[in-house]
PDB file of N, CA and C in Angstrom:
ATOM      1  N   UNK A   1      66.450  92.413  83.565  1.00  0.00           N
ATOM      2  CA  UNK A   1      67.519  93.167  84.162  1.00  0.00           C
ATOM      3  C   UNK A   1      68.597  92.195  84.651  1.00  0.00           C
ATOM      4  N   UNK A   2      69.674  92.788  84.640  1.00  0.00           N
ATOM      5  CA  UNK A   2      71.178  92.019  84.563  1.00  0.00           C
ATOM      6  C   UNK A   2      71.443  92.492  85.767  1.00  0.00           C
ATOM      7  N   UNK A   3      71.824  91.717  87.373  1.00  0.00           N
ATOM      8  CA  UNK A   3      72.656  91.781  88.205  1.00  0.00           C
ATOM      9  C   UNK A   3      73.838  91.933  87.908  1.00  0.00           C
ATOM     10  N   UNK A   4      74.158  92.770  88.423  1.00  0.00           N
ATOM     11  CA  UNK A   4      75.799  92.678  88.739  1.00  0.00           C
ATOM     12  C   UNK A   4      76.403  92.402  89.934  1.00  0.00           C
ATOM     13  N   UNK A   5      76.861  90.764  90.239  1.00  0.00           N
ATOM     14  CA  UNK A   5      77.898  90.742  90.928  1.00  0.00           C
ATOM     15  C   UNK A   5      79.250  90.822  91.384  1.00  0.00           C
ATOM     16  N   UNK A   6      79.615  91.583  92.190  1.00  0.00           N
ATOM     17  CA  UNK A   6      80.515  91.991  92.725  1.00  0.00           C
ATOM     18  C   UNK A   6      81.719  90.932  93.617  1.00  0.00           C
ATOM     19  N   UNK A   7      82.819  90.297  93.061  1.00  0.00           N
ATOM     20  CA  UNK A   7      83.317  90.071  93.666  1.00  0.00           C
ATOM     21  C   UNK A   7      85.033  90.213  93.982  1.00  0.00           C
ATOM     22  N   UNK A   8      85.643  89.542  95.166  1.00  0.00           N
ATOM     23  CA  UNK A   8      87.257  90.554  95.027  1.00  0.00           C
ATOM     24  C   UNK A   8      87.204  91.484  95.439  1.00  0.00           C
ATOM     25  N   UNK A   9      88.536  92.212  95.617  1.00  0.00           N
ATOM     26  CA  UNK A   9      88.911  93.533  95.504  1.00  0.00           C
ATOM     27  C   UNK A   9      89.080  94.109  95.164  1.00  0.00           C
ATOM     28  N   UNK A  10      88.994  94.230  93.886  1.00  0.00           N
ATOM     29  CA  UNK A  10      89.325  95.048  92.734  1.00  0.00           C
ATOM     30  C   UNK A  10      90.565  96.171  93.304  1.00  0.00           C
ATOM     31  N   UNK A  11      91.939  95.806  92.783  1.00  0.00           N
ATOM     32  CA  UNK A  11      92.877  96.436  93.240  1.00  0.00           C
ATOM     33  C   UNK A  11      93.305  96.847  91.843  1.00  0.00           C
ATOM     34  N   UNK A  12      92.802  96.221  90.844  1.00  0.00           N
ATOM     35  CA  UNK A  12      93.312  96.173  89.862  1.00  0.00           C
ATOM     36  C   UNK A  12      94.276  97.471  89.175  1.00  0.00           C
ATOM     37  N   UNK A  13      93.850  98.425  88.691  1.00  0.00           N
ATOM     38  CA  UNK A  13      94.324  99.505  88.169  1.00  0.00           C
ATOM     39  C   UNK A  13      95.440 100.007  88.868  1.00  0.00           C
ATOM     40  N   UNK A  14      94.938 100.061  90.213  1.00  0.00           N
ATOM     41  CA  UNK A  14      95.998 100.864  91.170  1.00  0.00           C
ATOM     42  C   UNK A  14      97.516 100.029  91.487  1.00  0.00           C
ATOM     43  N   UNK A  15      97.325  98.911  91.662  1.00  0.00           N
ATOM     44  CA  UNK A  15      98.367  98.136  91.820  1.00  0.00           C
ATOM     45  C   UNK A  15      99.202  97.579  90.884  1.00  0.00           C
ATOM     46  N   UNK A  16      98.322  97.746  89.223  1.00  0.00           N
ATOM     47  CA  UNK A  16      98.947  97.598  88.026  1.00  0.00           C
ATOM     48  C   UNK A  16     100.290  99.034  88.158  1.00  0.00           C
ATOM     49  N   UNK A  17      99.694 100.173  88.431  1.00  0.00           N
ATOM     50  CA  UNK A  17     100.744 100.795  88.423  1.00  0.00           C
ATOM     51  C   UNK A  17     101.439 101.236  89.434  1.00  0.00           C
ATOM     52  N   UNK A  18     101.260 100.352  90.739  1.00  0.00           N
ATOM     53  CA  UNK A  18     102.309 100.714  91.493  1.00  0.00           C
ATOM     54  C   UNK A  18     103.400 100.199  90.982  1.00  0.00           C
ATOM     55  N   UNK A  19     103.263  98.567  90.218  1.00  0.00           N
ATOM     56  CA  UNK A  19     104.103  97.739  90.184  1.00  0.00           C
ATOM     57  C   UNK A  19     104.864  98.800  89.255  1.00  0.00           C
ATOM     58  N   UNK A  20     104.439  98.856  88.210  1.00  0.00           N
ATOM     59  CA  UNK A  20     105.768 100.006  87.088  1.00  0.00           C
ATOM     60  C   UNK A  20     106.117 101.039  87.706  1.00  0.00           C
ATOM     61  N   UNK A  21     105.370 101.883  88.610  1.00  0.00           N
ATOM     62  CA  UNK A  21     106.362 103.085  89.121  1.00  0.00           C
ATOM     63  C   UNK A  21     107.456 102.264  90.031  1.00  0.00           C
ATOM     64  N   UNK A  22     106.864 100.845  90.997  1.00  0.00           N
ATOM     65  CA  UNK A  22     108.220 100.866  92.085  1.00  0.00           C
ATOM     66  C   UNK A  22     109.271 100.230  90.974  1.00  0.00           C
ATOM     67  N   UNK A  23     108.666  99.544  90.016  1.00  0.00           N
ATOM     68  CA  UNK A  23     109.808  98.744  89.013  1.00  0.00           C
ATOM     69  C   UNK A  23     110.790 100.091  88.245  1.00  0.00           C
ATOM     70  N   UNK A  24     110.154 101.014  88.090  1.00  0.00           N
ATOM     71  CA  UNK A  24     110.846 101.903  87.461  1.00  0.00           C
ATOM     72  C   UNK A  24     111.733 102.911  87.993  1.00  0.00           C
ATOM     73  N   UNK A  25     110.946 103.170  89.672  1.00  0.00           N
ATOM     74  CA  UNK A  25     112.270 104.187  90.461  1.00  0.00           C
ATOM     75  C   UNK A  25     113.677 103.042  90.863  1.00  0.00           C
ATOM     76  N   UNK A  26     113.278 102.006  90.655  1.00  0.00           N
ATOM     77  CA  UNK A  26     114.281 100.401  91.240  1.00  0.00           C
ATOM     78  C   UNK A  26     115.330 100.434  90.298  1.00  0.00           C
ATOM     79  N   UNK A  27     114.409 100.287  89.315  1.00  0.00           N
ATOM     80  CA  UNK A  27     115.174 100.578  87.671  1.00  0.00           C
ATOM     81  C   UNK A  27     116.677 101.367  87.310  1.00  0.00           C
ATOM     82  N   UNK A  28     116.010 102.449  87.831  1.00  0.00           N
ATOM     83  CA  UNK A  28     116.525 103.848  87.711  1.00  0.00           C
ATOM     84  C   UNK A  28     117.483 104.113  88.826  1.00  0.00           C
ATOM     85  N   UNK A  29     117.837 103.944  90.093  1.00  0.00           N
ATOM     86  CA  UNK A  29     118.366 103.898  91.082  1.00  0.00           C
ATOM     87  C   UNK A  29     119.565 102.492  90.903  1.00  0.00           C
ATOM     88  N   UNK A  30     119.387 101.245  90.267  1.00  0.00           N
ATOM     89  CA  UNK A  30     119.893 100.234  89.945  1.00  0.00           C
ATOM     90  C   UNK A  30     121.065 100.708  89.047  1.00  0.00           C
ATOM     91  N   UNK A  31     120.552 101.466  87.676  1.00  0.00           N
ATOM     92  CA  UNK A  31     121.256 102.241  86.923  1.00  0.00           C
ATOM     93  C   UNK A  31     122.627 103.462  87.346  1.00  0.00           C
ATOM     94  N   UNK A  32     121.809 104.012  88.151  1.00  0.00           N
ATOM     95  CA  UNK A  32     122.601 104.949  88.951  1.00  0.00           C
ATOM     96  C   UNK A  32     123.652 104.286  89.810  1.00  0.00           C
ATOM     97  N   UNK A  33     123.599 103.276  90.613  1.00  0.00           N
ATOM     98  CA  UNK A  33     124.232 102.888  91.299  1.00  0.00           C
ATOM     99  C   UNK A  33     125.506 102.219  90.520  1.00  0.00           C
ATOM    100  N   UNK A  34     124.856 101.458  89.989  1.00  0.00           N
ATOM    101  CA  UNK A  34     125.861 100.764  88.846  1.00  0.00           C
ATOM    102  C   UNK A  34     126.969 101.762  88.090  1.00  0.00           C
ATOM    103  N   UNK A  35     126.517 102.771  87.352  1.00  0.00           N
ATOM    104  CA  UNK A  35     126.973 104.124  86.688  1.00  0.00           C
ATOM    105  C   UNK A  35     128.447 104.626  87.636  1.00  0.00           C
ATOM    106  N   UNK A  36     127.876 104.448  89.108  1.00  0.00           N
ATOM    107  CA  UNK A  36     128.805 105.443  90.195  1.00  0.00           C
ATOM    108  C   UNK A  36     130.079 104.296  90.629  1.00  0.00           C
ATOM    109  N   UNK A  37     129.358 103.005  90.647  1.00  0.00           N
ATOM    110  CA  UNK A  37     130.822 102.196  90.905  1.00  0.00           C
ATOM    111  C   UNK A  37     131.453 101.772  90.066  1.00  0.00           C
ATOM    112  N   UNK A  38     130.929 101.934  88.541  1.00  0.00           N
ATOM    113  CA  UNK A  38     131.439 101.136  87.673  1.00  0.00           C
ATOM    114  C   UNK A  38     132.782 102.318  86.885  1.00  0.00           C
ATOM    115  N   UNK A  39     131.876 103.584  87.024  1.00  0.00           N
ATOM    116  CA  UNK A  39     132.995 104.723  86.627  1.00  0.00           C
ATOM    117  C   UNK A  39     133.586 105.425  87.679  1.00  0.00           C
ATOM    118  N   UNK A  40     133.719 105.210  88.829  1.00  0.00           N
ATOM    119  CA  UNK A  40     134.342 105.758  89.729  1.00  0.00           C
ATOM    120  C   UNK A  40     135.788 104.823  90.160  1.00  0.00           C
ATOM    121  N   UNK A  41     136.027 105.081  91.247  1.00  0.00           N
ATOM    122  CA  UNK A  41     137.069 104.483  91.452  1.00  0.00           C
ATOM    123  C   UNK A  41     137.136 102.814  91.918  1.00  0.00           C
ATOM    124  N   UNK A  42     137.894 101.971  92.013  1.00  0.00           N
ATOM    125  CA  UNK A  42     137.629 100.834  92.419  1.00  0.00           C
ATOM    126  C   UNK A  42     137.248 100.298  93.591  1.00  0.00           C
ATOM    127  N   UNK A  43     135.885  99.314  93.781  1.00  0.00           N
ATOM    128  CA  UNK A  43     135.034  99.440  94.978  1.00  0.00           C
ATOM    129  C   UNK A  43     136.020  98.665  96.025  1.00  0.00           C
ATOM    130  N   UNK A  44     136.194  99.198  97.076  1.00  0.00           N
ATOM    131  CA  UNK A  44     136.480  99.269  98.473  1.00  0.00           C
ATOM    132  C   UNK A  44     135.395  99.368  99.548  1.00  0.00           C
ATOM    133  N   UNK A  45     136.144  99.350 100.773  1.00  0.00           N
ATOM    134  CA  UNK A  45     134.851  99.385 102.050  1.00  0.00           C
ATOM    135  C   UNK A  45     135.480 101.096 102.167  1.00  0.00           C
ATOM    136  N   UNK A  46     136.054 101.980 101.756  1.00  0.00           N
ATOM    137  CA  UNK A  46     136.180 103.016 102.232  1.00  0.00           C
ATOM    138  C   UNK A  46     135.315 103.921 100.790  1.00  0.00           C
ATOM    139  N   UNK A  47     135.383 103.653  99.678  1.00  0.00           N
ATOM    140  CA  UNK A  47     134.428 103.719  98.734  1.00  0.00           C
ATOM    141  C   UNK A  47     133.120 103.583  99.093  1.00  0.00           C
ATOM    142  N   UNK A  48     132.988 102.650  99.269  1.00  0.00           N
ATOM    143  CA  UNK A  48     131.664 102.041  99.528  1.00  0.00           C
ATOM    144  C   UNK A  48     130.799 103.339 100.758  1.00  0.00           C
ATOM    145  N   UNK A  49     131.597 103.213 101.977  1.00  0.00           N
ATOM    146  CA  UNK A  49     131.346 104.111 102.499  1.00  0.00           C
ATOM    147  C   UNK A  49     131.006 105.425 102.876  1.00  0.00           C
ATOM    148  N   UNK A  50     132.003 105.685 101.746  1.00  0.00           N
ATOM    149  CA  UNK A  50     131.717 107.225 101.291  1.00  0.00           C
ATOM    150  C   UNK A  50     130.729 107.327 100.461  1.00  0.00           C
ATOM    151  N   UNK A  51     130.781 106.688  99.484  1.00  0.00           N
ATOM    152  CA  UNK A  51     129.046 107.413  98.996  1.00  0.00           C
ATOM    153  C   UNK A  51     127.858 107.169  99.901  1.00  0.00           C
ATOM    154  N   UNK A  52     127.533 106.140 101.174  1.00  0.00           N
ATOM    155  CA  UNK A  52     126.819 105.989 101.725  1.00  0.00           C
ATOM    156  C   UNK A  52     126.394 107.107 102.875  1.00  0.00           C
ATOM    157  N   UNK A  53     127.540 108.011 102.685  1.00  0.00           N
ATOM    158  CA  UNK A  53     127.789 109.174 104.083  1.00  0.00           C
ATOM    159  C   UNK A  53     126.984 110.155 103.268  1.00  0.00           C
ATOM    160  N   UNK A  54     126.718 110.464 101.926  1.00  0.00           N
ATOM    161  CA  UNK A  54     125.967 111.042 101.429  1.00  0.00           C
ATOM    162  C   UNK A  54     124.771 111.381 101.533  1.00  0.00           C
ATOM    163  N   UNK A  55     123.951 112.202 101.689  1.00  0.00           N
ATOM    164  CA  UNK A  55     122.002 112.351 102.502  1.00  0.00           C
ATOM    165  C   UNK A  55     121.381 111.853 100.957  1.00  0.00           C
ATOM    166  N   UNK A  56     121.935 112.332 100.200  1.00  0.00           N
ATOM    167  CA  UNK A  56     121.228 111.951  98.848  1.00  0.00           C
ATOM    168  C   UNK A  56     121.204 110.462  98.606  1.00  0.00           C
ATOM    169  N   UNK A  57     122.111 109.699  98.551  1.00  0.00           N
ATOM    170  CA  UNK A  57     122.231 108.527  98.798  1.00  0.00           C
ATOM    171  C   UNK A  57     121.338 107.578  99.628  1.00  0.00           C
ATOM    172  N   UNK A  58     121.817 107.879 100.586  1.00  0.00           N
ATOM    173  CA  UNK A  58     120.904 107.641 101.632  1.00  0.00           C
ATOM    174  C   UNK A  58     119.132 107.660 101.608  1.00  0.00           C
ATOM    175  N   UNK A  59     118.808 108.990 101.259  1.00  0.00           N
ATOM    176  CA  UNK A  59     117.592 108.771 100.649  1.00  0.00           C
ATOM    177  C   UNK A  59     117.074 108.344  99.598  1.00  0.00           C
ATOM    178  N   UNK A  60     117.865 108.208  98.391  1.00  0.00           N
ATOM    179  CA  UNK A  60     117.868 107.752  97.177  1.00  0.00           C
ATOM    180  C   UNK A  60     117.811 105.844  97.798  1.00  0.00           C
ATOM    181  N   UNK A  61     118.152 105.201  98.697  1.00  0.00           N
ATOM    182  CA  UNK A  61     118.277 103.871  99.113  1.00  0.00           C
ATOM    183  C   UNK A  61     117.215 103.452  99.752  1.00  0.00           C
ATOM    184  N   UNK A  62     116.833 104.376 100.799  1.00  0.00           N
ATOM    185  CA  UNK A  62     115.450 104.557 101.325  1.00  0.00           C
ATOM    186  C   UNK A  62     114.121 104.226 100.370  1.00  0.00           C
ATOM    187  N   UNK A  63     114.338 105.209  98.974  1.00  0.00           N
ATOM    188  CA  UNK A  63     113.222 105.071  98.534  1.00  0.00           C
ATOM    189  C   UNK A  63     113.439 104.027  97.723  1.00  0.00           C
ATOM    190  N   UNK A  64     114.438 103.073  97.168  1.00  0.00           N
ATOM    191  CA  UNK A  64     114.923 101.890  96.592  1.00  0.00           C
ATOM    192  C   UNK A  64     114.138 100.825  97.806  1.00  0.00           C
ATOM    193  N   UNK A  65     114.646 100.937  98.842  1.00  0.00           N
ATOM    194  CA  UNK A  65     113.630  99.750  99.763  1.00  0.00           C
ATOM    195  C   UNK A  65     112.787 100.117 100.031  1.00  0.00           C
ATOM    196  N   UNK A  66     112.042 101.071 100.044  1.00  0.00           N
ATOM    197  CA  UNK A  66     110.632 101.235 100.099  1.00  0.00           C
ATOM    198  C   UNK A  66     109.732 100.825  98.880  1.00  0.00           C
ATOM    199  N   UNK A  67     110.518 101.407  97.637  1.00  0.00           N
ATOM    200  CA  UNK A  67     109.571 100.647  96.238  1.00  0.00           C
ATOM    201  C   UNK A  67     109.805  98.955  96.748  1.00  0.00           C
ATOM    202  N   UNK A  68     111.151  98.377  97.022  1.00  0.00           N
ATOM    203  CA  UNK A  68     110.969  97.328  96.883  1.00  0.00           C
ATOM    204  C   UNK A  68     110.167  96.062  98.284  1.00  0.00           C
ATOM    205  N   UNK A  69     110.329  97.002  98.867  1.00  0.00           N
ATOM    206  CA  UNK A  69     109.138  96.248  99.362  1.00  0.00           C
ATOM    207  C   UNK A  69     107.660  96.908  98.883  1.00  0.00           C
ATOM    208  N   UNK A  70     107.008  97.806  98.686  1.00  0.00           N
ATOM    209  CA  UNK A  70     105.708  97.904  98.134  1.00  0.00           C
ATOM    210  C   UNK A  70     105.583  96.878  97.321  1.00  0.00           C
ATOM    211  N   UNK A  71     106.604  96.958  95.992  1.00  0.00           N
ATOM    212  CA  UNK A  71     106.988  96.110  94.884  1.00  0.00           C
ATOM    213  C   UNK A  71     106.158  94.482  94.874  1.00  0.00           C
ATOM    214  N   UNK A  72     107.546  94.072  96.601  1.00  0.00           N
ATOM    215  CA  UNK A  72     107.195  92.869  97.061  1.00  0.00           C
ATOM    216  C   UNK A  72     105.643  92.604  97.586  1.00  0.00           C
ATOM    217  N   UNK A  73     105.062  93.492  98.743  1.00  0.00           N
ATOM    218  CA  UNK A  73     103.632  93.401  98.929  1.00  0.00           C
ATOM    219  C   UNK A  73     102.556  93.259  97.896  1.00  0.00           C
ATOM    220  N   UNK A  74     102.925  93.856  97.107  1.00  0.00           N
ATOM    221  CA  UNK A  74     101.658  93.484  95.927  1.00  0.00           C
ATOM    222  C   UNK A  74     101.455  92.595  95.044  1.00  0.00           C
ATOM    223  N   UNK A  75     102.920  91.961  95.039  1.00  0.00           N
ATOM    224  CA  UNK A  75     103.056  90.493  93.854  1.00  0.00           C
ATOM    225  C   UNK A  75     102.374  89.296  95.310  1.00  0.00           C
ATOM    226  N   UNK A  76     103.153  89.417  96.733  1.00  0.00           N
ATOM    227  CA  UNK A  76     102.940  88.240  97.410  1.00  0.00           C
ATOM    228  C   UNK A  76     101.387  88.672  97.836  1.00  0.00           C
ATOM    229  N   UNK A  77     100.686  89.612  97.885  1.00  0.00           N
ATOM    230  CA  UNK A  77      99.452  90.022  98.308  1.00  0.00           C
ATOM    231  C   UNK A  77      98.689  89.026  96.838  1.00  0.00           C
ATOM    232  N   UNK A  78      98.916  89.396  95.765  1.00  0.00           N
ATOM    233  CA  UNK A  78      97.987  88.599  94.395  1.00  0.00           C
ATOM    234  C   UNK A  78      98.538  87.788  94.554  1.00  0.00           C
ATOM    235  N   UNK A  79      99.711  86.780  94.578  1.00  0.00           N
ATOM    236  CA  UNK A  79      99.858  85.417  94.420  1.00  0.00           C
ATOM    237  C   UNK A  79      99.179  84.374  95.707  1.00  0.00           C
ATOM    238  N   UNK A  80      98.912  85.274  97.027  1.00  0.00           N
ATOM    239  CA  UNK A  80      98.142  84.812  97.794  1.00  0.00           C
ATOM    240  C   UNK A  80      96.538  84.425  97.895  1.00  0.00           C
ATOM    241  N   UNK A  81      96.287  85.804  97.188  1.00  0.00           N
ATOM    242  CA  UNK A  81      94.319  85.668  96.756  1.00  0.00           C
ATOM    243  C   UNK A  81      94.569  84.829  95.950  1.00  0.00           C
ATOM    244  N   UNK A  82      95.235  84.559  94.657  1.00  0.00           N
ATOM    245  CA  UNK A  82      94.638  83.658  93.777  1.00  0.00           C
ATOM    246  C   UNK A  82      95.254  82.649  93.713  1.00  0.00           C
ATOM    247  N   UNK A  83      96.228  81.944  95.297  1.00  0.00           N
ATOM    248  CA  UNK A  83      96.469  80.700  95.429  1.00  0.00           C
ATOM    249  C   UNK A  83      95.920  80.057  96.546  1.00  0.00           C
ATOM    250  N   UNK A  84      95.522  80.663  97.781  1.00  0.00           N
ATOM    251  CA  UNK A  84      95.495  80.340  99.072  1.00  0.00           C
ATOM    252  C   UNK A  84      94.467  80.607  99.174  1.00  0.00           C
ATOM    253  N   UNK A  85      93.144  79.179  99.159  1.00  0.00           N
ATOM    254  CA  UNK A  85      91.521  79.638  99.204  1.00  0.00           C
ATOM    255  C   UNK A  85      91.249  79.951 100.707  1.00  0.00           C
ATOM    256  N   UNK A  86      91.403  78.780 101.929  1.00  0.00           N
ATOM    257  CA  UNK A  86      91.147  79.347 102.933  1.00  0.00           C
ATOM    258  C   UNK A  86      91.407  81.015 103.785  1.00  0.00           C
ATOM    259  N   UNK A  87      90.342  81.561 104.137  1.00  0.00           N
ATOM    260  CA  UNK A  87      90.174  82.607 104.412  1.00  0.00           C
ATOM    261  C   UNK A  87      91.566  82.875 105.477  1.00  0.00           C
ATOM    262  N   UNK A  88      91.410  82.165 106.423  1.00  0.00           N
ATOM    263  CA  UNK A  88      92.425  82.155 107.791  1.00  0.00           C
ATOM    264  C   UNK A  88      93.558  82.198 107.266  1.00  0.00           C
ATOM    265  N   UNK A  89      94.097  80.824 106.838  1.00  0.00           N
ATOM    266  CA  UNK A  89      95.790  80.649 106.047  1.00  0.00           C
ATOM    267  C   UNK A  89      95.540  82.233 105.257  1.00  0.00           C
ATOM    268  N   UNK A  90      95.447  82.613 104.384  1.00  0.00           N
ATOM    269  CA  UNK A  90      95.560  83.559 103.623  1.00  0.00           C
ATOM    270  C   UNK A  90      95.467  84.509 104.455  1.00  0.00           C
ATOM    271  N   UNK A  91      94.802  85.009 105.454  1.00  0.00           N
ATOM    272  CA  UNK A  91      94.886  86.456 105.975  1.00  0.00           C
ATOM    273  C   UNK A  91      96.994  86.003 106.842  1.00  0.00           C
ATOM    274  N   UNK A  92      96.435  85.189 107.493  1.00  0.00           N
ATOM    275  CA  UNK A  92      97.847  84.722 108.366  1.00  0.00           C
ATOM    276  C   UNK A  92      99.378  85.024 107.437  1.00  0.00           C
ATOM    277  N   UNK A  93      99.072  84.336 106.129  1.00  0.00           N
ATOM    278  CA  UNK A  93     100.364  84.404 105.283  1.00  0.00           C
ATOM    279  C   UNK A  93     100.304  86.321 105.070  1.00  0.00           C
ATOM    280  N   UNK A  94      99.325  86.504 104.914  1.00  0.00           N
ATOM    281  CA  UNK A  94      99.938  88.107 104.570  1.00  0.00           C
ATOM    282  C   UNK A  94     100.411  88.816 105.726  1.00  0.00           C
ATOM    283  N   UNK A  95      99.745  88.713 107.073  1.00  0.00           N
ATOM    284  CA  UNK A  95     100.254  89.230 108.343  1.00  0.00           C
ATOM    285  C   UNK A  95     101.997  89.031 108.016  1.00  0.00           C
ATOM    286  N   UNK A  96     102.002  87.583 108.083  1.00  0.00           N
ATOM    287  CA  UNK A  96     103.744  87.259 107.600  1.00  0.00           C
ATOM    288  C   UNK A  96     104.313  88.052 106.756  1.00  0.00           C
ATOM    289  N   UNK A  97     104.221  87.866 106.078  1.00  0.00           N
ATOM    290  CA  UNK A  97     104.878  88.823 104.466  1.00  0.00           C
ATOM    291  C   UNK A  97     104.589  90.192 105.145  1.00  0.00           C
ATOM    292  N   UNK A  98     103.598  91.011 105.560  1.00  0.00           N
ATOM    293  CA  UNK A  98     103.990  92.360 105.645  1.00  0.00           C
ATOM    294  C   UNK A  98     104.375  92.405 107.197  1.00  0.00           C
ATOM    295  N   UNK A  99     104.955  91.717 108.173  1.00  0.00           N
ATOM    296  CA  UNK A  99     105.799  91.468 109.092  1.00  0.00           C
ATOM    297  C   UNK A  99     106.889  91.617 108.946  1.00  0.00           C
ATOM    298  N   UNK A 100     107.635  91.109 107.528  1.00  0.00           N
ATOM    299  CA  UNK A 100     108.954  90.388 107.836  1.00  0.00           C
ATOM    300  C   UNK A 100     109.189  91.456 106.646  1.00  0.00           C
ATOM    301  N   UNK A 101     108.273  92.587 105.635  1.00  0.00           N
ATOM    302  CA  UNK A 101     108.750  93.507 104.899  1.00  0.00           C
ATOM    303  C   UNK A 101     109.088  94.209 105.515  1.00  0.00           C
ATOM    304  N   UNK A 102     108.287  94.369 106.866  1.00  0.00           N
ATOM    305  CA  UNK A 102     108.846  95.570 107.526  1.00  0.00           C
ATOM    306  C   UNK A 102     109.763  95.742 108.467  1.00  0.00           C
ATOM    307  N   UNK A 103     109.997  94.211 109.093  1.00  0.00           N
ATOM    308  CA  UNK A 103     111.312  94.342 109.593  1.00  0.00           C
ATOM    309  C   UNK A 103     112.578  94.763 108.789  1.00  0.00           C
ATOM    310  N   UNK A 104     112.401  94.300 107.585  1.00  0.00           N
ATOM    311  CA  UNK A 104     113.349  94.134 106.491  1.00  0.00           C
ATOM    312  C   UNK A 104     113.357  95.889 106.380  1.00  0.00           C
ATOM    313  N   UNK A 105     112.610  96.994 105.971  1.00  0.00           N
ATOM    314  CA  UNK A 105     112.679  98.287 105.500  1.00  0.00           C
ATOM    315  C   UNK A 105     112.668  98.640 107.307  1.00  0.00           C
ATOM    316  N   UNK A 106     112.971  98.127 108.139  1.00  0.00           N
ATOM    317  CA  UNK A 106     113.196  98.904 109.803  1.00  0.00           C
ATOM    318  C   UNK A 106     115.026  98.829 109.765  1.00  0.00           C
ATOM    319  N   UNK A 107     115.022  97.289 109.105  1.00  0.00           N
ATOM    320  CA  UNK A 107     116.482  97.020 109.371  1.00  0.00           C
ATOM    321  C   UNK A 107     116.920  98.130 108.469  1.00  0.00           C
ATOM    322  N   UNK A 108     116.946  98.487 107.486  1.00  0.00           N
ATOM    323  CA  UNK A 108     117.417  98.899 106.101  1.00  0.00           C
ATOM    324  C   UNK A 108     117.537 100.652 106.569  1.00  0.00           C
ATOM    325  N   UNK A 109     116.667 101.157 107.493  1.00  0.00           N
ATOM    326  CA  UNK A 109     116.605 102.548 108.243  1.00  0.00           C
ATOM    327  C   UNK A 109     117.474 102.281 109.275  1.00  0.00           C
ATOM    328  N   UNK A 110     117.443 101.272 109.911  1.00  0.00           N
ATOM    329  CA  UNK A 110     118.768 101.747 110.889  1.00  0.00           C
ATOM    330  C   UNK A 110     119.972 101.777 110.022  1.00  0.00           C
ATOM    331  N   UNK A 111     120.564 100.352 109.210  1.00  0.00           N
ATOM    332  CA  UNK A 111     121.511 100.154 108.534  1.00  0.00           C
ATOM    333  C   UNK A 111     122.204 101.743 107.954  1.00  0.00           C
ATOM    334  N   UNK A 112     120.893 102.423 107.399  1.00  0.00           N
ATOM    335  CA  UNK A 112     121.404 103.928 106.763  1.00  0.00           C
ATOM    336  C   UNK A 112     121.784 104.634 107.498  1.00  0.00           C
ATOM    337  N   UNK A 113     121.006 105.117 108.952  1.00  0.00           N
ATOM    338  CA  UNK A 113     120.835 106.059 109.635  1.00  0.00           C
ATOM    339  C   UNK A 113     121.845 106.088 110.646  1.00  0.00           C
ATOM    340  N   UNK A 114     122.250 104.498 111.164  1.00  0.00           N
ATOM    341  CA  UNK A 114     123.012 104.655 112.629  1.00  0.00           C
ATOM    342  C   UNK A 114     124.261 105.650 112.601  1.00  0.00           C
TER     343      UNK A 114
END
C-alpha cells in the first residue's frame, strides 16, 4: 500500500481561476475606459470628473481595484511560498502585502466616495 503524502495548500484550481476572472473583469474595464476617453471628448480635469460623478463608474472602479488587488494577493501570496522558506519571514511578508493592499483598496473607496 501507497501512502499518500500531503503537502502545501493546495490552492491550486481555485486561484488558477481567480487569476483569469480578476485578469479578465481588469481586461474588460481597461477596454471600456480606454473606449470612453479615447472617443469622447478631449481629456480634461472637468472630463475626467464627470464620468467619475457617475455610480456606474464608480462601481465599475471599485470592482477594477478590488480584482486588482485579489489579482495582486495571489501572485505575491505564490511567489512567497515558493520563495521564502522560513516560516516567520514568510507569514510576516504576507501580513505586509495584505496590509498595504488594503490600505491601497481603503484609499481607492475614499478617493471614489468622498
Amino acid at each position: 500500500m501507497v501512502e499518500r503524502v500531503v503537502v502545501g495548500a493546495h490552492y491550486g484550481l481555485r486561484d488558477w481561476l481567480a487569476q483569469r476572472i480578476t485578469a479578465a473583469i481588469m481586461a474588460v474595464y481597461t477596454v471600456i475606459l480606454l473606449a470612453m476617453l479615447i472617443g469622447g471628448a478631449p481629456i480634461s480635469y472637468a472630463v475626467w470628473q464627470d464620468l467619475f460623478t457617475q455610480g456606474w463608474m464608480r462601481v465599475a472602479t471599485l470592482l477594477f481595484a478590488t480584482s486588482l488587488a485579489w489579482h495582486a494577493w495571489v501572485g505575491m501570496r505564490d511567489i512567497l511560498m515558493d520563495y521564502v522558506k522560513p516560516a516567520g519571514a514568510r507569514l510576516t511578508l504576507e501580513v505586509v502585502v495584505l496590509l498595504v493592499l488594503a490600505g491601497i483598496l481603503g484609499w481607492t473607496i475614499q478617493i471614489l466616495w468622498r
